[in-house]
PDB file of N, CA and C in Angstrom:
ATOM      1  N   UNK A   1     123.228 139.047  95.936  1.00  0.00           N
ATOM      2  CA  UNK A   1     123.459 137.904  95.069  1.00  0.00           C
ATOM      3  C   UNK A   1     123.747 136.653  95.893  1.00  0.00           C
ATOM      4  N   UNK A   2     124.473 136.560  96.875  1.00  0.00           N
ATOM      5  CA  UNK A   2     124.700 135.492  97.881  1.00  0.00           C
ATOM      6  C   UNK A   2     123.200 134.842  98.243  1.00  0.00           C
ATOM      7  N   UNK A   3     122.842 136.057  98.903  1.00  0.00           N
ATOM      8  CA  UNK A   3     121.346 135.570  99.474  1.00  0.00           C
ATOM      9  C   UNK A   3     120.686 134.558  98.499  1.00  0.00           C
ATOM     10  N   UNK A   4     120.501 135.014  97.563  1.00  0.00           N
ATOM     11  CA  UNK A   4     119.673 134.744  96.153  1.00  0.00           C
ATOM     12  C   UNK A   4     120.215 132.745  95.885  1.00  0.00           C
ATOM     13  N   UNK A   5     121.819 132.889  95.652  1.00  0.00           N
ATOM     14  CA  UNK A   5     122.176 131.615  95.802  1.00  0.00           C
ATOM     15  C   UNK A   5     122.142 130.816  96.877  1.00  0.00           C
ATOM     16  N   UNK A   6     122.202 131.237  98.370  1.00  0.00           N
ATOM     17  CA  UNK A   6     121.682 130.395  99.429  1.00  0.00           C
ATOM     18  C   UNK A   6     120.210 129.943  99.325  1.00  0.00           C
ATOM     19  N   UNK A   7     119.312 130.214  98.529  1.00  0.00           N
ATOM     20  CA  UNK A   7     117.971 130.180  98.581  1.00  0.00           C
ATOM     21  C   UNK A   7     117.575 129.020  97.183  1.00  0.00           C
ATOM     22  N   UNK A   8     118.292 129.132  96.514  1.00  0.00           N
ATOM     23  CA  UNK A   8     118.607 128.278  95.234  1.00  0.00           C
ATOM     24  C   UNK A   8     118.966 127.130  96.055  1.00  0.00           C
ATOM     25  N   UNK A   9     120.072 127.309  96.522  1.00  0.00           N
ATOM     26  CA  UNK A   9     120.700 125.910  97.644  1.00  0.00           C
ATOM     27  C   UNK A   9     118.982 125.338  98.441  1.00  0.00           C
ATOM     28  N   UNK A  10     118.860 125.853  99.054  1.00  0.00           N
ATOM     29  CA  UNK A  10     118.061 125.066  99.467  1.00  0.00           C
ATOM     30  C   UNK A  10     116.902 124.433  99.495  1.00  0.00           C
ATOM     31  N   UNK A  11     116.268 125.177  98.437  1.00  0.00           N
ATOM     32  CA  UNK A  11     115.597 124.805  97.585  1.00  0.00           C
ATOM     33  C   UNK A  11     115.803 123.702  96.892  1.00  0.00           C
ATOM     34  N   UNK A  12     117.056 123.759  96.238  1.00  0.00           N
ATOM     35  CA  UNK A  12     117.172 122.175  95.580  1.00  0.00           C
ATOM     36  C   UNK A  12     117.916 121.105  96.148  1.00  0.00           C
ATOM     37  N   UNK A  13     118.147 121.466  97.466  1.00  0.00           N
ATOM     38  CA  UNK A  13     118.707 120.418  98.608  1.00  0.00           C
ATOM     39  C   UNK A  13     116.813 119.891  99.432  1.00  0.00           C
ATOM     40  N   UNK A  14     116.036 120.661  99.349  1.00  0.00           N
ATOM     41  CA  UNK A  14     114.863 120.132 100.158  1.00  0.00           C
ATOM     42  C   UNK A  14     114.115 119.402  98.524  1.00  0.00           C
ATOM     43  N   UNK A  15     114.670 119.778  97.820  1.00  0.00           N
ATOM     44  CA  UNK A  15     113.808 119.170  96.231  1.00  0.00           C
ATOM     45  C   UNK A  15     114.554 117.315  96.197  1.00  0.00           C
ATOM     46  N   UNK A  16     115.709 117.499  96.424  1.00  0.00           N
ATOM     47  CA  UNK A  16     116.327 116.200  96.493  1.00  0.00           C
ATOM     48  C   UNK A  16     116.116 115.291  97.532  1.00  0.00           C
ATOM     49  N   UNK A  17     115.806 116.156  98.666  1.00  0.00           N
ATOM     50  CA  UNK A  17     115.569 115.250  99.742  1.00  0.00           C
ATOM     51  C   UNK A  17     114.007 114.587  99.789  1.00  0.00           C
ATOM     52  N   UNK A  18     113.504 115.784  99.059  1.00  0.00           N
ATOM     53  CA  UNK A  18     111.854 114.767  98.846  1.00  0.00           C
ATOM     54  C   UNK A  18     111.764 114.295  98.055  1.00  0.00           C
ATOM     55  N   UNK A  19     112.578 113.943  96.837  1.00  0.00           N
ATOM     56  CA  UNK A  19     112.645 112.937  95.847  1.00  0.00           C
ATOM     57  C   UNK A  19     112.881 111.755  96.709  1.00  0.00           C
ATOM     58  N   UNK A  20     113.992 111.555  97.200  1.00  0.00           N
ATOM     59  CA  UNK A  20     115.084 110.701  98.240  1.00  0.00           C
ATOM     60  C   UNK A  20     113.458 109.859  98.812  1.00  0.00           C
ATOM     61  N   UNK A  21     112.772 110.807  99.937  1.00  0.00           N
ATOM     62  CA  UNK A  21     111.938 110.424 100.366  1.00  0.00           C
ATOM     63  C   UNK A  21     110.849 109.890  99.649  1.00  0.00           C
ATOM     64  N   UNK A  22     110.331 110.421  98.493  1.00  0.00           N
ATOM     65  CA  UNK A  22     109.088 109.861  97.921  1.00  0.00           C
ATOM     66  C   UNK A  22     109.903 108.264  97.238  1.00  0.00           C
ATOM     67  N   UNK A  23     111.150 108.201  96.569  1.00  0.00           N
ATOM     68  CA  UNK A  23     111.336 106.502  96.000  1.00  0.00           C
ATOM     69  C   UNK A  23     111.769 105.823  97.057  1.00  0.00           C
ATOM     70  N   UNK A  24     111.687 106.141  98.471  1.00  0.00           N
ATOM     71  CA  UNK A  24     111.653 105.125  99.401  1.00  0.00           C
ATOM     72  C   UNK A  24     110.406 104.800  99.749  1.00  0.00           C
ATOM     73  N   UNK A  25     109.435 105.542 100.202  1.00  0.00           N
ATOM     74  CA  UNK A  25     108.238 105.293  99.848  1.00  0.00           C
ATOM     75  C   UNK A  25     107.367 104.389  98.903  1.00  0.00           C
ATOM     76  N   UNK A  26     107.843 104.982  97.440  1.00  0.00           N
ATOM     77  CA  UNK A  26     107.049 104.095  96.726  1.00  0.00           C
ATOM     78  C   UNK A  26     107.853 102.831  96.254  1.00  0.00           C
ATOM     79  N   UNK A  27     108.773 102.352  96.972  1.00  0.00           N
ATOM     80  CA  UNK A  27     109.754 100.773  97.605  1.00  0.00           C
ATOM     81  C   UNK A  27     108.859 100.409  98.106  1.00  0.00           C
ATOM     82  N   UNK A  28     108.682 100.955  99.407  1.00  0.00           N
ATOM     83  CA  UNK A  28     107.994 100.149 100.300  1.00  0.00           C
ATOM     84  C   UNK A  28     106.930  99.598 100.255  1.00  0.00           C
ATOM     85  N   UNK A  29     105.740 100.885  99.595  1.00  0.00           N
ATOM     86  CA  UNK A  29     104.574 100.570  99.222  1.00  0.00           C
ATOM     87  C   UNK A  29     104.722  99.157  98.111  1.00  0.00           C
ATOM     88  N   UNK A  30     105.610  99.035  97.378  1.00  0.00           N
ATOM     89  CA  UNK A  30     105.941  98.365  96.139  1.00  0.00           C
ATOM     90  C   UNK A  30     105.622  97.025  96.523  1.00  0.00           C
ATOM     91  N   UNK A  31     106.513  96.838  97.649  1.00  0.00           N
ATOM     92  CA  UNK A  31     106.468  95.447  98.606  1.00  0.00           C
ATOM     93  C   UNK A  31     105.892  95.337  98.743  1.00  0.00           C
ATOM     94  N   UNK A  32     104.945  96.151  99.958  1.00  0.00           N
ATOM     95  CA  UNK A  32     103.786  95.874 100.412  1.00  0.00           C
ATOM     96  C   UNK A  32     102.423  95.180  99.642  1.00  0.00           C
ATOM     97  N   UNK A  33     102.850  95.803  99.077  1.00  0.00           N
ATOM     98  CA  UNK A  33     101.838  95.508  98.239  1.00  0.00           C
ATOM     99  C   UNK A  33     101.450  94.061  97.119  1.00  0.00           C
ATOM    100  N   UNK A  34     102.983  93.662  96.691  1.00  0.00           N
ATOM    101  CA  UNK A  34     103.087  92.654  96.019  1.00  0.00           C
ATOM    102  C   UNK A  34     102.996  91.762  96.996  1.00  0.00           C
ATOM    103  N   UNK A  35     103.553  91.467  98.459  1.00  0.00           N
ATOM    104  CA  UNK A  35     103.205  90.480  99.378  1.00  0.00           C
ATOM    105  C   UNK A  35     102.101  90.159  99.864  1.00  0.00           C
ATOM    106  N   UNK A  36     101.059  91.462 100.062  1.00  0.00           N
ATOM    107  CA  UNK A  36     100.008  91.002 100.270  1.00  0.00           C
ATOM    108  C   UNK A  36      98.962  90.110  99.065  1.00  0.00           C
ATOM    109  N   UNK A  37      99.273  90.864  97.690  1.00  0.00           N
ATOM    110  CA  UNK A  37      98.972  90.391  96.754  1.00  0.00           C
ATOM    111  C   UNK A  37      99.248  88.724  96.181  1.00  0.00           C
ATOM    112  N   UNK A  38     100.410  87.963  97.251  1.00  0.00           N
ATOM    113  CA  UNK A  38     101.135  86.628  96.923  1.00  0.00           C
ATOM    114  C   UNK A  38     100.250  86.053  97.706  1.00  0.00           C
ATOM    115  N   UNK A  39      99.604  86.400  99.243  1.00  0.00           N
ATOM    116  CA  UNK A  39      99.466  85.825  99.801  1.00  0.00           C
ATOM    117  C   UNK A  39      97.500  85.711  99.650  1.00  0.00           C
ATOM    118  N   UNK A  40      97.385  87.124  99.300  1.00  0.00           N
ATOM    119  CA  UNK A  40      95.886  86.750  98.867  1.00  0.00           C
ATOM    120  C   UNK A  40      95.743  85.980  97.596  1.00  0.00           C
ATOM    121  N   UNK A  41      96.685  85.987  96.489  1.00  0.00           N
ATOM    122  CA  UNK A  41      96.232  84.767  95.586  1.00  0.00           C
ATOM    123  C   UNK A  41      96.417  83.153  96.198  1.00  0.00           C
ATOM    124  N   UNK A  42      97.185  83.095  96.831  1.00  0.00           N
ATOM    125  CA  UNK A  42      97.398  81.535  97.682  1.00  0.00           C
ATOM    126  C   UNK A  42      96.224  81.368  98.220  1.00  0.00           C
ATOM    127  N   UNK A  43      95.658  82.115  99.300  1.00  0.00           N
ATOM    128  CA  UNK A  43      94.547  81.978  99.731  1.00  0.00           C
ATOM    129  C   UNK A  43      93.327  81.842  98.849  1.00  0.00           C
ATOM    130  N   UNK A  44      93.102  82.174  97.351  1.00  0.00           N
ATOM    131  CA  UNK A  44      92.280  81.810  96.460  1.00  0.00           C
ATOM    132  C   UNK A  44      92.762  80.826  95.740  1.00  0.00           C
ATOM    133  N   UNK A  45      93.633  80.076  96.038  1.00  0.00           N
ATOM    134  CA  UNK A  45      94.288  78.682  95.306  1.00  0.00           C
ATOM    135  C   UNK A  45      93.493  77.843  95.991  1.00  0.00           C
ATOM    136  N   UNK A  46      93.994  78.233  97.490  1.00  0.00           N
ATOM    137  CA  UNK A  46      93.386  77.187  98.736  1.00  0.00           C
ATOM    138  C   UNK A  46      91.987  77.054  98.591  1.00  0.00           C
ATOM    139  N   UNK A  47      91.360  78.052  98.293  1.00  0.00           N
ATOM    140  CA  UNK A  47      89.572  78.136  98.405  1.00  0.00           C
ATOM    141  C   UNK A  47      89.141  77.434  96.687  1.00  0.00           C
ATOM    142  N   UNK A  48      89.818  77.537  95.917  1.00  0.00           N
ATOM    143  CA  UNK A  48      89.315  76.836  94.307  1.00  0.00           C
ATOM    144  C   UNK A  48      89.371  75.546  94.624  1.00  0.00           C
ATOM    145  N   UNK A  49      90.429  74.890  95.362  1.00  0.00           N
ATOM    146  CA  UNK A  49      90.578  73.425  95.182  1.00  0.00           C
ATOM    147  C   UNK A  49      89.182  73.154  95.883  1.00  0.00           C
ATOM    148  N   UNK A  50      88.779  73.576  97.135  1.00  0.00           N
ATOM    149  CA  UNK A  50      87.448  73.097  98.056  1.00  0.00           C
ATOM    150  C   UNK A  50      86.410  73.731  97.253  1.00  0.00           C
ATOM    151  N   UNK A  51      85.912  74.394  96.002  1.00  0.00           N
ATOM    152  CA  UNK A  51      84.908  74.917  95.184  1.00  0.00           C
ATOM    153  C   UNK A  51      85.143  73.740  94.244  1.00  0.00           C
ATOM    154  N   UNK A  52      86.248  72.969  93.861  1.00  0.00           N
ATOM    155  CA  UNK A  52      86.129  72.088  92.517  1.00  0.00           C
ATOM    156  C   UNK A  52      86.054  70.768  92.790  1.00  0.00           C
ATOM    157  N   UNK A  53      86.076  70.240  93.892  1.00  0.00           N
ATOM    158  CA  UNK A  53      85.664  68.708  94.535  1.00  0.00           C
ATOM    159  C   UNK A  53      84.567  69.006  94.529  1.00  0.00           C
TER     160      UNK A  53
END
């Protein structure tokens, strides 16, 4: 029965830790992603004004 609950343990200690890990992940990606996304619409601001003269 011990065994059985050490195995439960860690199981849901490696289940938490890859939760832990996957919403830092999809943070980062989060960023990433919206910054590149700020900076490629600026860069199509910059290019409309020289398409509408």
């Amino acid at each position: 029965m011990v065994e059985y609950n050490e195995k439960v343990y860690k199981k849901i200690t490696n289940g938490g830790t890859a939760g832990i890990v996957l919403g830092v992940l999809c943070i980062i990606f989060g960023i990433t992603l919206g910054t590149i996304s700020i900076v490629f619409g600026g860069n199509m601001l910059a290019i409309r004004r020289h398409l509408v003269d």
